[in-house]
Each structure stands twice: as C-alpha cells, then as structure tokens.
C-alpha atoms as a PDB file:
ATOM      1  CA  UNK A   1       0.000   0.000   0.000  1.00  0.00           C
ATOM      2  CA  UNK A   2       2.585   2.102   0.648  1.00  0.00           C
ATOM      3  CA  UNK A   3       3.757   2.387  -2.712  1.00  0.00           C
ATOM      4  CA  UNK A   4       1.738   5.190  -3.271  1.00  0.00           C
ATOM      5  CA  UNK A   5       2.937   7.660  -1.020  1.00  0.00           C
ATOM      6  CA  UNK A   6       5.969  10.017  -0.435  1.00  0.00           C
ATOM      7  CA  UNK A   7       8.931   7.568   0.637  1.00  0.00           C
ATOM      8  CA  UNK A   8      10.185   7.977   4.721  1.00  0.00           C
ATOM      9  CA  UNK A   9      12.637  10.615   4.489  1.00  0.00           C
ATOM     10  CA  UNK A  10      11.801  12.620   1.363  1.00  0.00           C
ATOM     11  CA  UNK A  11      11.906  16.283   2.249  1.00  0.00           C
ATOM     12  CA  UNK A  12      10.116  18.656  -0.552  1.00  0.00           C
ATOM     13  CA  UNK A  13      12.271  21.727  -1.632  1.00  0.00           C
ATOM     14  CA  UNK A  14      10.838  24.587  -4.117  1.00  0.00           C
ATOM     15  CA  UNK A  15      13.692  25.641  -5.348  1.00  0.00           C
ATOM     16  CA  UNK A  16      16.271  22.914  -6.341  1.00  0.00           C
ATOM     17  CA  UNK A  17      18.393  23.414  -9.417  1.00  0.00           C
ATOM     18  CA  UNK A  18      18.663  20.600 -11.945  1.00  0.00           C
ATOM     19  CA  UNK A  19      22.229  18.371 -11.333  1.00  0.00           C
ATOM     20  CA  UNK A  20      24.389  15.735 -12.772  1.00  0.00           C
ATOM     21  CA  UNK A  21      22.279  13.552 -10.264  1.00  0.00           C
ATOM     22  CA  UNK A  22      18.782  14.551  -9.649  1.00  0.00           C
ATOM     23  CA  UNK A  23      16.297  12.393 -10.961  1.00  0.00           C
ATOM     24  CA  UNK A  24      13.967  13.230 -13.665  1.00  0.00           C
ATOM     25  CA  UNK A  25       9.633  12.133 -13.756  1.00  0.00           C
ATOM     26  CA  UNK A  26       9.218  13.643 -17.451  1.00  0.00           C
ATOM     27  CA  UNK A  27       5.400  13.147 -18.593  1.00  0.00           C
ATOM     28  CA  UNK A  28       4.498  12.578 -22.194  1.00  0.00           C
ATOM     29  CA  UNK A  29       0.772  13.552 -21.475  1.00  0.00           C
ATOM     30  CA  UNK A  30      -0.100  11.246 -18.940  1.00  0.00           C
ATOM     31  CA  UNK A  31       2.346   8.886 -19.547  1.00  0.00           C
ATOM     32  CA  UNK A  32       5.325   8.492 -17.518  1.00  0.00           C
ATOM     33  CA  UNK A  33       8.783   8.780 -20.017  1.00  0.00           C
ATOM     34  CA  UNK A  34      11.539   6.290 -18.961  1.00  0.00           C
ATOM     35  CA  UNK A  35      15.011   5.139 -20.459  1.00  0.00           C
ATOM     36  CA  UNK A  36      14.963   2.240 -22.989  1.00  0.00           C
ATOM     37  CA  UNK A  37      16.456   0.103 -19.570  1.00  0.00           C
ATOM     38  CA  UNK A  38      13.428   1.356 -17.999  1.00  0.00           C
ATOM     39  CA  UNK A  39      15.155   3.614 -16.146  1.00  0.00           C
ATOM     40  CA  UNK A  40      14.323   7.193 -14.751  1.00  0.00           C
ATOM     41  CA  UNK A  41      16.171  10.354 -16.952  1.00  0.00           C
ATOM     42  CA  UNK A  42      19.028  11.880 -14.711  1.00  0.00           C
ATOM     43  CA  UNK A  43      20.937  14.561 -15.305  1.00  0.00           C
ATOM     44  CA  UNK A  44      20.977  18.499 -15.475  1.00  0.00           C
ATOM     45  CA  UNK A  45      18.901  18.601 -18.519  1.00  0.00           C
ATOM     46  CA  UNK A  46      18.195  14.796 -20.229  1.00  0.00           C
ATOM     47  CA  UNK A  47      15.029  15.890 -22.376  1.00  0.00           C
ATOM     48  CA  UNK A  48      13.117  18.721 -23.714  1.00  0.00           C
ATOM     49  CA  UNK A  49      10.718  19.503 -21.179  1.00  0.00           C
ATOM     50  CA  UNK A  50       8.317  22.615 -20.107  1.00  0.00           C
ATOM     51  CA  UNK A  51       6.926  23.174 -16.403  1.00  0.00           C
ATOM     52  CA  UNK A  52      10.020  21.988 -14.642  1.00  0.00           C
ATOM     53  CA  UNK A  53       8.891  21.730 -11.381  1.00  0.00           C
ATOM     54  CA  UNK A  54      10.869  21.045  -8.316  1.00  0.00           C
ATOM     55  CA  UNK A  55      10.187  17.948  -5.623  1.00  0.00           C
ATOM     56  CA  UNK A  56      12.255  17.583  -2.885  1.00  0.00           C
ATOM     57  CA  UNK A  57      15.370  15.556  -1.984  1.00  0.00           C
ATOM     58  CA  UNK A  58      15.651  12.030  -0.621  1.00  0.00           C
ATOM     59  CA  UNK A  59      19.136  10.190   0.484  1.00  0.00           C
ATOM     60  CA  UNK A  60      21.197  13.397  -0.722  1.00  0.00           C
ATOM     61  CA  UNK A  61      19.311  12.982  -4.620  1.00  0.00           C
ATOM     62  CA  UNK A  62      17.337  15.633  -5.739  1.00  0.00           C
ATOM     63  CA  UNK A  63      14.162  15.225  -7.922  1.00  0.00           C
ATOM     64  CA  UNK A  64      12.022  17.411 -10.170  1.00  0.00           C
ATOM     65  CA  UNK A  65       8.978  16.625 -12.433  1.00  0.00           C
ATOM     66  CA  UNK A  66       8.278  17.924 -15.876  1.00  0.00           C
ATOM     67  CA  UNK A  67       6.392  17.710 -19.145  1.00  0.00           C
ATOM     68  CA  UNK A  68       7.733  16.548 -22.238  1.00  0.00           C
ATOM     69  CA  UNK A  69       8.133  18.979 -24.971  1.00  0.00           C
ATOM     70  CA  UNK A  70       7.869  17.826 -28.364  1.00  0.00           C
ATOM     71  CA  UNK A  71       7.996  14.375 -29.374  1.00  0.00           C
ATOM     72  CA  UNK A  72       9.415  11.416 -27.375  1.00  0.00           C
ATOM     73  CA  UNK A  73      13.250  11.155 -28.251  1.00  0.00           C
ATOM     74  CA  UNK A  74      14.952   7.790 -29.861  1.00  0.00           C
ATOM     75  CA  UNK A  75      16.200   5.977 -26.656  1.00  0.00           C
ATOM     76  CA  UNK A  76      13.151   6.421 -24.098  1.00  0.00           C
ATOM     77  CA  UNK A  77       9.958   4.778 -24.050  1.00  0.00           C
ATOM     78  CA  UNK A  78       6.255   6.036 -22.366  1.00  0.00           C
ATOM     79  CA  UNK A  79       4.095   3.660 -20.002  1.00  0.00           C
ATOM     80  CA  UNK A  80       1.059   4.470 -18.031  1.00  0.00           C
ATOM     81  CA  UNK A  81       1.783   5.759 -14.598  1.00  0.00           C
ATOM     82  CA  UNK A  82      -0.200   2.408 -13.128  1.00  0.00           C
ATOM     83  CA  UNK A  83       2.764   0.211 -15.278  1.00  0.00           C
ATOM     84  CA  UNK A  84       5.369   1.423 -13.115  1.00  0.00           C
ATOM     85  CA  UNK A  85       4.793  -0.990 -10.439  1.00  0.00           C
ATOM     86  CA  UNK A  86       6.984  -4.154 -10.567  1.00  0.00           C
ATOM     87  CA  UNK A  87       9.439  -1.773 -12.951  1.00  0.00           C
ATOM     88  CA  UNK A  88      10.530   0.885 -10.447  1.00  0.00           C
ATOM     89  CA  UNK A  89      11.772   0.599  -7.217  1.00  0.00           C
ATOM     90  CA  UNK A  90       8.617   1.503  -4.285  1.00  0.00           C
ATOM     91  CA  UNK A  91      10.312   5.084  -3.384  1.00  0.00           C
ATOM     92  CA  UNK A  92      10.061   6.283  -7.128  1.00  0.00           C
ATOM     93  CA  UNK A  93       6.452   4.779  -7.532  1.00  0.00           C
ATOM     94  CA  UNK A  94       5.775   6.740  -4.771  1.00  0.00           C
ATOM     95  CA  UNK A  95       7.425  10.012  -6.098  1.00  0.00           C
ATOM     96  CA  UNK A  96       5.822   9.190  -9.380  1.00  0.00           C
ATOM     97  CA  UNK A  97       2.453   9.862  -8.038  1.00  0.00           C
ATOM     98  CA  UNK A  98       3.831  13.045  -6.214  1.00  0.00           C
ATOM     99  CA  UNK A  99       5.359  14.194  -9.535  1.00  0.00           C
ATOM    100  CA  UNK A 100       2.218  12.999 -11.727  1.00  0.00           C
ATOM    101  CA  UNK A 101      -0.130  15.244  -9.363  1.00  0.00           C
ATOM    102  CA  UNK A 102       2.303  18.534  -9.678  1.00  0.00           C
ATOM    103  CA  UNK A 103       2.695  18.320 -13.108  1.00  0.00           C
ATOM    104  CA  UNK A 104      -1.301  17.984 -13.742  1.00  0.00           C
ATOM    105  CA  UNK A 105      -1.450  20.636 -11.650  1.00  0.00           C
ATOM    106  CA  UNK A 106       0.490  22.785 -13.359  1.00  0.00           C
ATOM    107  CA  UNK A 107      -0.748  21.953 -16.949  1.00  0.00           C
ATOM    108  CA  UNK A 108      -4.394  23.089 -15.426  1.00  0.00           C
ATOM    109  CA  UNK A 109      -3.223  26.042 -13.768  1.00  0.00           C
ATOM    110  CA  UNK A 110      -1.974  28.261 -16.169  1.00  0.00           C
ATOM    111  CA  UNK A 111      -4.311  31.140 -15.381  1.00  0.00           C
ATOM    112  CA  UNK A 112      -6.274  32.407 -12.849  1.00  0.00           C
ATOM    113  CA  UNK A 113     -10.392  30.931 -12.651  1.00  0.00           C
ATOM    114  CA  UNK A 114     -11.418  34.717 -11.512  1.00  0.00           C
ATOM    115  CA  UNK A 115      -9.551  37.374 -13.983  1.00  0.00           C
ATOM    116  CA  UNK A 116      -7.976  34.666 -16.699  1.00  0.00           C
ATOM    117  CA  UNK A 117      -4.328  36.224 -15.556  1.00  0.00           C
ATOM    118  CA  UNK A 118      -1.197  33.798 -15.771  1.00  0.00           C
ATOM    119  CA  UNK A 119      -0.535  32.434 -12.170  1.00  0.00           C
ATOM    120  CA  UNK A 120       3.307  32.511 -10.739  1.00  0.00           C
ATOM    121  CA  UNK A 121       4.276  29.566  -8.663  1.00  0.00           C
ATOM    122  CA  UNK A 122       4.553  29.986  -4.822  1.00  0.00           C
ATOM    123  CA  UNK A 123       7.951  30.458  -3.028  1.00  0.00           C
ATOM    124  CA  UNK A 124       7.051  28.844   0.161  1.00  0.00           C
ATOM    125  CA  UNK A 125       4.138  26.300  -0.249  1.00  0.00           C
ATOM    126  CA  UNK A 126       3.067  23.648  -3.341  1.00  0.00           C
ATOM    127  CA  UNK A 127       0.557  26.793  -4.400  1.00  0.00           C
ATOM    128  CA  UNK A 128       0.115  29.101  -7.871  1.00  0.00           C
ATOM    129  CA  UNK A 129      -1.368  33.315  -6.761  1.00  0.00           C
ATOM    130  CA  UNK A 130      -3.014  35.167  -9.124  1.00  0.00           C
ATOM    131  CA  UNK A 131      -0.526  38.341  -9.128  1.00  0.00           C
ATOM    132  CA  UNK A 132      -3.474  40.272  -9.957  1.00  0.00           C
ATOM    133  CA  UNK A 133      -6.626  39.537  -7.988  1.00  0.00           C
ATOM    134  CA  UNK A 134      -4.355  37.629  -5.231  1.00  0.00           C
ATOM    135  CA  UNK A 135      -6.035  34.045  -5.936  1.00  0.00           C
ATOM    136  CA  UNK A 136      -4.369  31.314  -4.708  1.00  0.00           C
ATOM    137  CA  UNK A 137      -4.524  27.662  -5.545  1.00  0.00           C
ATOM    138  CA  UNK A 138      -3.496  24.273  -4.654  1.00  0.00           C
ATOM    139  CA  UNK A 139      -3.315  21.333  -6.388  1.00  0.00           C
ATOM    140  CA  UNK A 140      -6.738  18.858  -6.093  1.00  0.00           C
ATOM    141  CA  UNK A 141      -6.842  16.295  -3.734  1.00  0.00           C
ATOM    142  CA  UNK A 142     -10.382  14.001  -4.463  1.00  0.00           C
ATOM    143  CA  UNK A 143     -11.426  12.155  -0.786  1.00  0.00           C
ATOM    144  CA  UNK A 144     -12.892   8.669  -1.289  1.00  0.00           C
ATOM    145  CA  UNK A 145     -14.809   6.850   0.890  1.00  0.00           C
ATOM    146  CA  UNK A 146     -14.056   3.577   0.630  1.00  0.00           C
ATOM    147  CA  UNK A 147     -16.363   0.985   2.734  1.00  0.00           C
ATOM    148  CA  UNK A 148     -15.617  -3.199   2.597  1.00  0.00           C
ATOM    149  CA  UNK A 149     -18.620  -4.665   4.457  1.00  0.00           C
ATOM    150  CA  UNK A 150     -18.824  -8.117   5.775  1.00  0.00           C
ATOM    151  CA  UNK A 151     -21.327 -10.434   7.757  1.00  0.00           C
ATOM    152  CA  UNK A 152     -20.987 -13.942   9.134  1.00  0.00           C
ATOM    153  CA  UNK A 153     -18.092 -15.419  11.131  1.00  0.00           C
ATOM    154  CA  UNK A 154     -15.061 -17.266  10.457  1.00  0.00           C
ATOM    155  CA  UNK A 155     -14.979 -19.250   7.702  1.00  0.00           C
ATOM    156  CA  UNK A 156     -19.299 -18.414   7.355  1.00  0.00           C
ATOM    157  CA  UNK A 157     -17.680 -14.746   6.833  1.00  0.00           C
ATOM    158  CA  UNK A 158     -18.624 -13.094   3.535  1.00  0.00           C
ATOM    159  CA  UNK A 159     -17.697 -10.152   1.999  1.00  0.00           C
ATOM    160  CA  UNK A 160     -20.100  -7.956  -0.031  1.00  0.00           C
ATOM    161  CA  UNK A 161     -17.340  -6.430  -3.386  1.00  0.00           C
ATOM    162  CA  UNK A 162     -19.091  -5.076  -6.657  1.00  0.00           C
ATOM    163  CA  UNK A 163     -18.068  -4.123 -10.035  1.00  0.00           C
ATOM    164  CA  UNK A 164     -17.830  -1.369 -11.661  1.00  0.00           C
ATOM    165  CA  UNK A 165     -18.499  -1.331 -15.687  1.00  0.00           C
ATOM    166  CA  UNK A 166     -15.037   0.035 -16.134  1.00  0.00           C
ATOM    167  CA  UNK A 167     -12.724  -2.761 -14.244  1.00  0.00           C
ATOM    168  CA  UNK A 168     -11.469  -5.722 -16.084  1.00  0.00           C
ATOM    169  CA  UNK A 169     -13.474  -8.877 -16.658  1.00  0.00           C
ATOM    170  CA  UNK A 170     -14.067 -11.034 -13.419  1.00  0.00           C
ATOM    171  CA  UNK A 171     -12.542  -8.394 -11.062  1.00  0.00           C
ATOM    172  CA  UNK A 172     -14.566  -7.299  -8.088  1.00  0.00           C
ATOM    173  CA  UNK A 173     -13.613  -4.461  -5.301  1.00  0.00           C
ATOM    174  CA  UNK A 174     -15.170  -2.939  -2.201  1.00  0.00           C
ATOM    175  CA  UNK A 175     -17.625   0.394  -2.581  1.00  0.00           C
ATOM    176  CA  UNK A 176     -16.176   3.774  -3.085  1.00  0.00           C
ATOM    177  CA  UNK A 177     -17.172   7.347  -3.518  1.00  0.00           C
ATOM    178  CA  UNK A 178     -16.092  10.674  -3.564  1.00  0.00           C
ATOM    179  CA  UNK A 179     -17.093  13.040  -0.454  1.00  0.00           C
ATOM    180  CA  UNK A 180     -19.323  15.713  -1.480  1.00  0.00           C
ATOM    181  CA  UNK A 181     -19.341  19.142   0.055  1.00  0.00           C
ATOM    182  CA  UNK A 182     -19.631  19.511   3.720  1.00  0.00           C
ATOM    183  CA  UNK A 183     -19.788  15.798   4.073  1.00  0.00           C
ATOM    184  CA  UNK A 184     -17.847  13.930   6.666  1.00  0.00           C
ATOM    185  CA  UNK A 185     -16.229  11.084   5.569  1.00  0.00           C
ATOM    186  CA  UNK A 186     -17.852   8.605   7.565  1.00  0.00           C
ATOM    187  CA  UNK A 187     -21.710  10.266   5.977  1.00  0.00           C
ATOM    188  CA  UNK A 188     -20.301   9.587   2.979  1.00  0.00           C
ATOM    189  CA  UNK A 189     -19.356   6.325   3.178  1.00  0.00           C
ATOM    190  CA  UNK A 190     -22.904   5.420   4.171  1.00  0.00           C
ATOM    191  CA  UNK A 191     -24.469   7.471   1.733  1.00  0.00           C
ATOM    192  CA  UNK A 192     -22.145   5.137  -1.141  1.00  0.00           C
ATOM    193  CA  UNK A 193     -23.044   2.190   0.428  1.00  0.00           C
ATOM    194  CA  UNK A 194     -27.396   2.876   0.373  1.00  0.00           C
ATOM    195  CA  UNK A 195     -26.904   4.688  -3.028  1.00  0.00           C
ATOM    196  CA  UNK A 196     -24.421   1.929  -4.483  1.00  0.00           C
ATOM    197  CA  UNK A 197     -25.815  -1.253  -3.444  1.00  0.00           C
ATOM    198  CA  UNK A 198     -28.644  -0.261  -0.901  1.00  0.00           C
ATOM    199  CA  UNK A 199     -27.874  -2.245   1.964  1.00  0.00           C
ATOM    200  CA  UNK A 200     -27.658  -0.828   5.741  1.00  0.00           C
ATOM    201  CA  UNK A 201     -24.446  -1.100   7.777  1.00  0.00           C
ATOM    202  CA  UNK A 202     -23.491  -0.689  11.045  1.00  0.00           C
ATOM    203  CA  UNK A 203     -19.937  -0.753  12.978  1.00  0.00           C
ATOM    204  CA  UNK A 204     -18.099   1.633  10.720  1.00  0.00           C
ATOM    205  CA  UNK A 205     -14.627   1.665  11.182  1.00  0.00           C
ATOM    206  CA  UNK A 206     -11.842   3.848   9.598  1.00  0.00           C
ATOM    207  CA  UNK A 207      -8.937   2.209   9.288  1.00  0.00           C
ATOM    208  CA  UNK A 208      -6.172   3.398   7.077  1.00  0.00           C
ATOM    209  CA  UNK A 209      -5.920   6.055   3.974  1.00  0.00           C
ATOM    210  CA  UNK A 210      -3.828   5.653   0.391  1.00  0.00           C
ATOM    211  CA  UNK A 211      -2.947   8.505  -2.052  1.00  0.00           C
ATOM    212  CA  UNK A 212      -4.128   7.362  -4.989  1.00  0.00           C
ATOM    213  CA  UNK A 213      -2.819   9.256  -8.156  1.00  0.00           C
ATOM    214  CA  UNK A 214      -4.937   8.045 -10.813  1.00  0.00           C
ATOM    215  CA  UNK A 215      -5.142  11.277 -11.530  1.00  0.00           C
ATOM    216  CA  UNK A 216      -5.609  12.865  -7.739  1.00  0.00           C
ATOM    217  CA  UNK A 217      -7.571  10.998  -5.278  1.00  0.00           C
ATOM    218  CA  UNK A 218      -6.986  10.329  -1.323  1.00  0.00           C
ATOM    219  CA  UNK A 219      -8.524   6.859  -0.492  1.00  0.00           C
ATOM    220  CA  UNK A 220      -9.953   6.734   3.160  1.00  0.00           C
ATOM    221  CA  UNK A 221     -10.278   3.164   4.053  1.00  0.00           C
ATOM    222  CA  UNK A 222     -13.643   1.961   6.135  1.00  0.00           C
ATOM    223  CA  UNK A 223     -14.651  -1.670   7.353  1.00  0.00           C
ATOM    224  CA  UNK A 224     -18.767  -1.876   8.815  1.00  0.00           C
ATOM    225  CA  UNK A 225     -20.826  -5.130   9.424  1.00  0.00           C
ATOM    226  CA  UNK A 226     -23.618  -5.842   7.353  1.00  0.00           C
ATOM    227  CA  UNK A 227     -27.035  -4.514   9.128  1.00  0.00           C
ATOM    228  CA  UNK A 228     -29.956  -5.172   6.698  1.00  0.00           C
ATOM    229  CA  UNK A 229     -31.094  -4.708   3.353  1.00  0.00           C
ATOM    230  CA  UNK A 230     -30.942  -6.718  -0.155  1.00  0.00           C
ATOM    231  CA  UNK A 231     -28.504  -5.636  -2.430  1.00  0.00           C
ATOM    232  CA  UNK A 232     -29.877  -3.473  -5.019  1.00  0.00           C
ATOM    233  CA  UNK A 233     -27.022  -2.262  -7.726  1.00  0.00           C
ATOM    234  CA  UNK A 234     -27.060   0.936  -8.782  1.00  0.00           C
ATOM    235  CA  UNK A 235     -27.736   1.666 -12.241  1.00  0.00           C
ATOM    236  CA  UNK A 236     -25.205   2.999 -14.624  1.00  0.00           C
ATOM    237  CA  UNK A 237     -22.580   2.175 -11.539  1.00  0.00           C
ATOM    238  CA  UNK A 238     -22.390  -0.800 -11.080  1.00  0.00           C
ATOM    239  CA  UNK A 239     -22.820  -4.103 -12.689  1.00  0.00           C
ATOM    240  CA  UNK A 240     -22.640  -6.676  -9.988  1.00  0.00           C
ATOM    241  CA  UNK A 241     -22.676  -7.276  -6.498  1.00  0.00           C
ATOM    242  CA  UNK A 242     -22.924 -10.097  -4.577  1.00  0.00           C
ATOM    243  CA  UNK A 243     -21.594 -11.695  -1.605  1.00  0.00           C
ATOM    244  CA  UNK A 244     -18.461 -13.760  -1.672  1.00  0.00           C
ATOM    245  CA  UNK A 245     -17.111 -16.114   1.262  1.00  0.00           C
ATOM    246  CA  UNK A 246     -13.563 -15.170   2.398  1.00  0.00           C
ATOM    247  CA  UNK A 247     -12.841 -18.778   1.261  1.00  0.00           C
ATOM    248  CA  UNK A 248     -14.043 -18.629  -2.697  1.00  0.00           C
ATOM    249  CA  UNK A 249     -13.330 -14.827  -3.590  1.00  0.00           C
ATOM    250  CA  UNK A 250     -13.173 -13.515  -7.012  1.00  0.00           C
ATOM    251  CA  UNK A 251     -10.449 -11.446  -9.126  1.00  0.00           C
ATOM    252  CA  UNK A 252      -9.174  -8.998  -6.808  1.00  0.00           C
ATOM    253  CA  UNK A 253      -7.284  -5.488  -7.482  1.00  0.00           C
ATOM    254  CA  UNK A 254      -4.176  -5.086  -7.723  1.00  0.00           C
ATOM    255  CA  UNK A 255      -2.259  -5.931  -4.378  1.00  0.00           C
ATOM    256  CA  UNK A 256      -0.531  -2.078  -3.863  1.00  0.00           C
ATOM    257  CA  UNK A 257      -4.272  -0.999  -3.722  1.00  0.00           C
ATOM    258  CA  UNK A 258      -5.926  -0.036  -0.709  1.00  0.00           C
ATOM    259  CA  UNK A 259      -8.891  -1.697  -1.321  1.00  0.00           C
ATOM    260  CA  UNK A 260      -6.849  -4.903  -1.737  1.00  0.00           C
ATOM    261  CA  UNK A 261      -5.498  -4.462   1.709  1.00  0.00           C
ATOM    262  CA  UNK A 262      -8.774  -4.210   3.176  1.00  0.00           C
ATOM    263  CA  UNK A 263      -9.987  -7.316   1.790  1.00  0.00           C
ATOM    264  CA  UNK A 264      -6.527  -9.380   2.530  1.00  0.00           C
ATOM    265  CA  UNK A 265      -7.005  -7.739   6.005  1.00  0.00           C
ATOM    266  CA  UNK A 266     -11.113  -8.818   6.118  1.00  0.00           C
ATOM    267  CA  UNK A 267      -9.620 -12.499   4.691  1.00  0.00           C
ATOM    268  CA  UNK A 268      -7.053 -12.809   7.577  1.00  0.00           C
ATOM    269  CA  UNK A 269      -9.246 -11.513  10.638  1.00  0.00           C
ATOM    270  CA  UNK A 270     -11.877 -14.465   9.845  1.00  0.00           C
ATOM    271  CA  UNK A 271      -9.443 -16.853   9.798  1.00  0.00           C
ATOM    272  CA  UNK A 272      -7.598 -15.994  12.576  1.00  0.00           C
ATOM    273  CA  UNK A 273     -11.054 -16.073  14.215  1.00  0.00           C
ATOM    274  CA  UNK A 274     -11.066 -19.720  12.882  1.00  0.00           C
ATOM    275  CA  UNK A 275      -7.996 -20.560  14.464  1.00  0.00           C
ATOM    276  CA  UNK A 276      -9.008 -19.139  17.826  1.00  0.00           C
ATOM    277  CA  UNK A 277     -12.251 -21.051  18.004  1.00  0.00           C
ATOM    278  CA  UNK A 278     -14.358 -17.695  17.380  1.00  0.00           C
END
C-alpha cells in the first residue's frame, strides 16, 4: 500500500536546481517517459521539457517533475503511470504519483479561474497566486470513501465487493465514492453504500488512507458489518454485487491498492477467528 505515497525521508524543496544527479519524472501527457532500460532520466537537462517543477530531496538525490516537450526522443519509451509498479523501485512509484499530481497541476493552472491572468508559482508552499486579484490555488486532492462490508463469522464470513463497468473482466472491489461538500467522511461512506448497493451497515470503522494518483484521489479506508437490506445495484454504476465467502473470492485489485489491503485484512481476521475457536 505504501507504494503510493511520499517515501520515509523525502523532504520537498521549491527551489532545487537541476544536477548531474537529480532524478527526472518527465510526462508525455499522462504517460510516464523512462530510459529504454526502464530507467528514470538523470541529469541536469536529459530531455526537452516545459513546467520543470521542483520535488524535494531524498538520500542526498534531488528530484524534479516535468512535461515533455515535443515528441518522445529515440532511446526512451512512455508507459502508463499504473505500469510502473513491478518496474521501479517503491520510493520512485511513490514520487511518481507526487510528480504525476504537480505536473497535472500545473498543466491546469496556467491562469487564474477569476480574472484569466497567468498564475506565478509559490515560493514557500506547493501553491500558484493570481498576481493580480491575489487568488491562490493548490493542487486537487479528491477524498474517497471507501467501505468493505462483511457479515458472518469465520470461515461463514462473507464479503459484499461489486463491479464497476469500467474494471477488467471477473474483477470485483469494495464500494467507493467521492465526499461531497460539507460531508464527513464517515456520511459519505454510508451514503455510497445505500446509493451503491442499498444495503444498511453498522460498525463503521476507519482504518487506514492511500494517495491514490490516478489522476488525484486520497482513499480513506472503512470496514462496517452488514445490518440489513438486499442488495440493489445501482444503475449505470455498477454491474454486480454479490456476496463472496472469504474462502471462494473472485479477481481482486491489484495488491498495492488499498482496497486490496482491506480485503486481505477482512480475509485474515476471519481466519484468525477460525484458528481461535471464534
């Protein structure tokens, strides 16, 4: 899970100056640009790029984010962000979301949303000011509620996971939302749960959050018992749901995700409940 986030140790600095060693996340769009070894770009100036954008330092290397300019050069290659994992070591996947965030940032935050003037960059926080109406802004962070209900005991436990239309064949996850306005989190994870699948819950319990840059979200993990209620899919949202014991589960996402970890964490609590005679 914690290939997401911002490695122990990284300090963020605004105004580092490109070096022989700092570390290059260079963004063809929304791809991420690596070396044909599959390798980050290093160096005071490996590509073309616009937006240079400073990150911070970790272990005495410096790192900075960018977008590619022009076309992608012989000798590099572009993945999706997501493809990184398994190809770059955990600190840079979790820089790579850091960088992935600024940079998107930047490309939608040329000019200001009140007077349409160019924005300057900050000297003391991740911020862009309007130097003419004095706007400020920061880059999006998206809260999701994320809720994995079960019912039953032990091996009896069961798990209610759903589909969405847009996830791979077979693959099923627990419910998620995005908070609205003035909601707390824990409103709006049982507001995803009725609207979602329609089913009452009860216990709530936060229990651990993931940055999630695909392109900006914070995940805010949630267990809850199953209270009541048939399941009832919501239209246009979701395909399928349907209970699945912790013994027979389906496809599963991918195991960096948070909502993996809350359903390897479900899996091991019933049968540790098993093995205490629970």
């Amino acid at each position: 899970m914690i290939a997401t986030s911002r490695p122990d140790g990284f300090e963020v600095a605004l105004t580092l100056t490109p070096e022989a060693g700092s570390v290059w996340f260079v963004f063809d769009g929304p791809k991420l640009v690596l070396r044909a070894d599959r390798s980050l770009p290093t160096g005071e100036a490996p590509l073309p790029v616009v937006d240079v954008t400073p990150l911070g330092t970790l272990r005495g290397t410096s790192y900075l984010a960018a977008g590619l300019e022009g076309d992608l050069p012989d000798g590099f290659q572009s993945i999706p962000v997501r493809s990184g994992f398994g190809r770059l070591p955990e600190h840079h996947m979790g820089l790579a979301g850091y960088a992935a965030q600024v940079i998107e940032f930047a490309r939608t935050h040329r000019y200001c949303g009140r007077c349409a003037t160019p924005l300057s960059d900050a000297a003391h926080e991740r911020s862009r000011r309007c130097p003419n109406c004095g706007l400020t802004v920061y880059p999006r962070v998206a809260p999701v509620a994320m809720v994995l209900i079960r019912r039953g005991q032990g091996r009896d436990t069961e798990l209610l996971l759903a589909r969405s239309p847009h996830f791979p064949p077979g693959m099923y996850s627990a419910l998620a939302g995005f908070v609205e306005p003035s909601e707390t989190l824990e409103a709006a994870a049982r507001r995803e749960v009725q609207e979602e699948v329609g089913v009452q819950i009860r216990d709530l319990r936060y229990q651990f959050s993931q940055p999630w840059p695909f392109p900006h979200s914070l995940m805010l993990g949630f267990t809850a018992e199953y209270a009541g209620g048939d399941i009832t899919p919501q239209p246009g949202e979701i395909d399928d749901a349907r209970w699945f014991p912790v013994t027979d589960l389906p496809t599963l996402p991918a195991a960096f995700s948070i909502a993996r970890a809350l359903i390897d964490g479900a899996v091991a609590g019933a049968l540790e409940e098993v093995g205490s005679g629970k």
